[in-house]
C-alpha atoms as a PDB file:
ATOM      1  CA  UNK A   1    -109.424 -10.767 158.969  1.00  0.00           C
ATOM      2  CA  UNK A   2    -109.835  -7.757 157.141  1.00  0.00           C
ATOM      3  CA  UNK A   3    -113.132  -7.316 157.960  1.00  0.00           C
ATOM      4  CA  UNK A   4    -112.932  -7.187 161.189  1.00  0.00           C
ATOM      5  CA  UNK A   5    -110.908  -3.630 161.116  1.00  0.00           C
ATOM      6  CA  UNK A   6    -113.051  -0.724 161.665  1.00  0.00           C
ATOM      7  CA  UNK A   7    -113.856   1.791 158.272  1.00  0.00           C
ATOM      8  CA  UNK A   8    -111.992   4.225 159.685  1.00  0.00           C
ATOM      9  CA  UNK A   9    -109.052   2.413 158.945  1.00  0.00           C
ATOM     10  CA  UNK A  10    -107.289   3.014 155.696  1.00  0.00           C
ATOM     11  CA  UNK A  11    -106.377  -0.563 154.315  1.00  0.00           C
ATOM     12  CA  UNK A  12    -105.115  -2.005 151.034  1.00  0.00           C
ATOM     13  CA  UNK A  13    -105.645  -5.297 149.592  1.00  0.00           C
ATOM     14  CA  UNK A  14    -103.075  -6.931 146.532  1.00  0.00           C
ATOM     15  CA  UNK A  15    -104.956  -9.703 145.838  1.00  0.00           C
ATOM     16  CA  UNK A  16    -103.265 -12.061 142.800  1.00  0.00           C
ATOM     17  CA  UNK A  17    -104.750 -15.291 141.052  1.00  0.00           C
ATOM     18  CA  UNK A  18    -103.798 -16.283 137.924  1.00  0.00           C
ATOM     19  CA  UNK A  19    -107.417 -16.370 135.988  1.00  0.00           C
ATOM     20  CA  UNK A  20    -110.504 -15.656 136.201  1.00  0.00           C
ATOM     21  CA  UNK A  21    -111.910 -19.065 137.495  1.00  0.00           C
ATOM     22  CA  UNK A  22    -109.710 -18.144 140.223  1.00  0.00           C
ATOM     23  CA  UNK A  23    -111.396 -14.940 141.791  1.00  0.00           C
ATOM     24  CA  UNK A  24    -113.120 -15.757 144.883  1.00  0.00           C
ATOM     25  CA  UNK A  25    -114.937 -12.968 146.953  1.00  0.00           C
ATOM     26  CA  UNK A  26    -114.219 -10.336 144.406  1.00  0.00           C
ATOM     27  CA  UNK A  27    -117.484  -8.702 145.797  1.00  0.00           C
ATOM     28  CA  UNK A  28    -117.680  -8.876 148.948  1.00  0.00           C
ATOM     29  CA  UNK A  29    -113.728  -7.467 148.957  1.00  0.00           C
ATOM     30  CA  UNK A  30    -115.113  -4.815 146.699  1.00  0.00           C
ATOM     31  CA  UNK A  31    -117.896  -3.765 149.590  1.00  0.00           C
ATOM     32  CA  UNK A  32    -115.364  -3.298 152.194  1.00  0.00           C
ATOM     33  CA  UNK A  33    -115.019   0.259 152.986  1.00  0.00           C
ATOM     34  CA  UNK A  34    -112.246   2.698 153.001  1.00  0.00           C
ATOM     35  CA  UNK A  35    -110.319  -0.800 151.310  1.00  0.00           C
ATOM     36  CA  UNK A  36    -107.992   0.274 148.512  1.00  0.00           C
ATOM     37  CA  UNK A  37    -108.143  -2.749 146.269  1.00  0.00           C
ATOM     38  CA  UNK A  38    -106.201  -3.908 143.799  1.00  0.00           C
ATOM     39  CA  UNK A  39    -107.206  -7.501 142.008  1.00  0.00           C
ATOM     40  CA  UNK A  40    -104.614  -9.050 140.272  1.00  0.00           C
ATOM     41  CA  UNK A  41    -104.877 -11.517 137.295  1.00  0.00           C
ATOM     42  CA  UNK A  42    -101.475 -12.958 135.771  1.00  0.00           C
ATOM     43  CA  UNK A  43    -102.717 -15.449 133.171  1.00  0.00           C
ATOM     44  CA  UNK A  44    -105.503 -13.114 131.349  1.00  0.00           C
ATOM     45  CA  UNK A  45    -107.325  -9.930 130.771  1.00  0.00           C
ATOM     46  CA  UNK A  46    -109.917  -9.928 133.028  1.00  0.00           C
ATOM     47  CA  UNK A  47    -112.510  -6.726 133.334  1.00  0.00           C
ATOM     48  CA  UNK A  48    -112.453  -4.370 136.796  1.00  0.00           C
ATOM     49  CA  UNK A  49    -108.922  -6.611 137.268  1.00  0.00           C
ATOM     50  CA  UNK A  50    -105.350  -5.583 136.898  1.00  0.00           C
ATOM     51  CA  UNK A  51    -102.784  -7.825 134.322  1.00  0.00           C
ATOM     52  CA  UNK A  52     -99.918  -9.068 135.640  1.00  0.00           C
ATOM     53  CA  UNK A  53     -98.484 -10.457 138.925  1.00  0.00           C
ATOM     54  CA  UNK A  54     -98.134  -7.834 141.590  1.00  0.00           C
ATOM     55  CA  UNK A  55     -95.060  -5.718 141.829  1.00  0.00           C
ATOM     56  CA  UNK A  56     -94.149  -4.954 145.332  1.00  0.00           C
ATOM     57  CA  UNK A  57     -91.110  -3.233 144.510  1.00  0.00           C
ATOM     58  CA  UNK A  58     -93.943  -0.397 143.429  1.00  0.00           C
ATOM     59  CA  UNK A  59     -96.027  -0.167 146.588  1.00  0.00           C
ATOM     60  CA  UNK A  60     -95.401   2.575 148.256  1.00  0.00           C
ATOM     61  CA  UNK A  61     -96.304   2.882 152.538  1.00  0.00           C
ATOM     62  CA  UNK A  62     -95.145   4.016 155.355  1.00  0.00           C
ATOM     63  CA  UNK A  63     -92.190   2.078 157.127  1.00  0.00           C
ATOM     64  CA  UNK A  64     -94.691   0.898 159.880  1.00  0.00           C
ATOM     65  CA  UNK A  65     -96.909  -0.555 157.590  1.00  0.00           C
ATOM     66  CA  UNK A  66     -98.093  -4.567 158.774  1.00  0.00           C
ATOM     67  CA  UNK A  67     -97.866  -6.891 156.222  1.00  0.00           C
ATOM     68  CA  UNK A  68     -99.567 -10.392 155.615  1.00  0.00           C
ATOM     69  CA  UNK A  69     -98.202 -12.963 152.519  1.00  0.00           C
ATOM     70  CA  UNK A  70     -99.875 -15.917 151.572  1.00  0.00           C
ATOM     71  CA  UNK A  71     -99.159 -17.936 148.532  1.00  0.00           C
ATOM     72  CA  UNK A  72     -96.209 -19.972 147.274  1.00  0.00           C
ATOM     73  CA  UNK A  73     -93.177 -20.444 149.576  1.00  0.00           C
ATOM     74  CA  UNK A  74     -91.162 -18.780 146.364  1.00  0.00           C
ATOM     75  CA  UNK A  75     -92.925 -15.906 146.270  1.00  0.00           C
ATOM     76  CA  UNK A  76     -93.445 -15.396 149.775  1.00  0.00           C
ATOM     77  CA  UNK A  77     -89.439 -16.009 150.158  1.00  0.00           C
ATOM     78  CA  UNK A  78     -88.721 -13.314 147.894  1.00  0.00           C
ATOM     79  CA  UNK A  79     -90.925 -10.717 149.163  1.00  0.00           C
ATOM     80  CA  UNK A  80     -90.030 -11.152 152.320  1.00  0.00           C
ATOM     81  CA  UNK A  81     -86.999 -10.609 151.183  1.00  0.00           C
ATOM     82  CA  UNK A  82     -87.607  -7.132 149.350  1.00  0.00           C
ATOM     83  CA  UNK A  83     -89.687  -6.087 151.888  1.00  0.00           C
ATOM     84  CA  UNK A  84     -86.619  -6.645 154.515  1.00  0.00           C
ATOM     85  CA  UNK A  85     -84.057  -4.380 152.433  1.00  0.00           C
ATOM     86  CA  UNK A  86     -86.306  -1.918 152.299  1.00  0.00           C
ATOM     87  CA  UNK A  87     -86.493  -1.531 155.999  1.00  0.00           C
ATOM     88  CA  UNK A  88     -90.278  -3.064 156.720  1.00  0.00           C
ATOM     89  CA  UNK A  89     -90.071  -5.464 160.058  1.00  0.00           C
ATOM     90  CA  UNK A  90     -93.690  -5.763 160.452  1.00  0.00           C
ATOM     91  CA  UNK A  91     -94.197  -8.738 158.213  1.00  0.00           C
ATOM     92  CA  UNK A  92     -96.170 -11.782 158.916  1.00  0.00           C
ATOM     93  CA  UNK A  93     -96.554 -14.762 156.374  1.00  0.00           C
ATOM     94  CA  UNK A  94     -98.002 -18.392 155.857  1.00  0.00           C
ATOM     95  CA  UNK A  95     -96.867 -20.296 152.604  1.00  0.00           C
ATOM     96  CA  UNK A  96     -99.539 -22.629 150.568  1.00  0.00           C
ATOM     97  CA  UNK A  97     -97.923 -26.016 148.950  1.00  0.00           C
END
């Protein structure tokens, strides 16, 4: 889906797994232009890859700002969730069991 918005368009990208054997188009996410890219891994150090789970609570962007969660109902709950208080409407999800 990404992919199909033009380069003009300034995009980010948190992208969380929990190792390495994990990451799946790391490169071709990487080639995407004017993409601001963060690739999260929670279990171990991996190189060109942030530690740790992603923090929402620390991304900053503009109250009309569309977001998209995927992942685990919990964690898709609870962003929601923080995402809600701090006044972001635009939010569209889909949970994996």
């Amino acid at each position: 889906m990404i992919r199909t918005l033009p380069d003009t368009i300034k995009k980010s990208l948190y992208f969380s797994v929990s190792t390495q054997a994990d990451l799946f188009y790391a490169e071709e996410l990487r080639a995407i232009k004017n993409l601001d890219l963060h690739i999260c891994v929670s279990r171990e150090e991996v190189t060109g890859c942030e530690f740790g789970r992603i923090n929402i609570d620390a991304v900053e962007a503009p109250l009309e700002t569309e977001w998209y969660l995927c992942g685990n109902p919990k964690m898709v709950e609870e962003n929601i969730t923080k995402l809600n208080q701090r006044g972001y409407t635009q939010i569209h999800h889909e949970v994996f069991n």
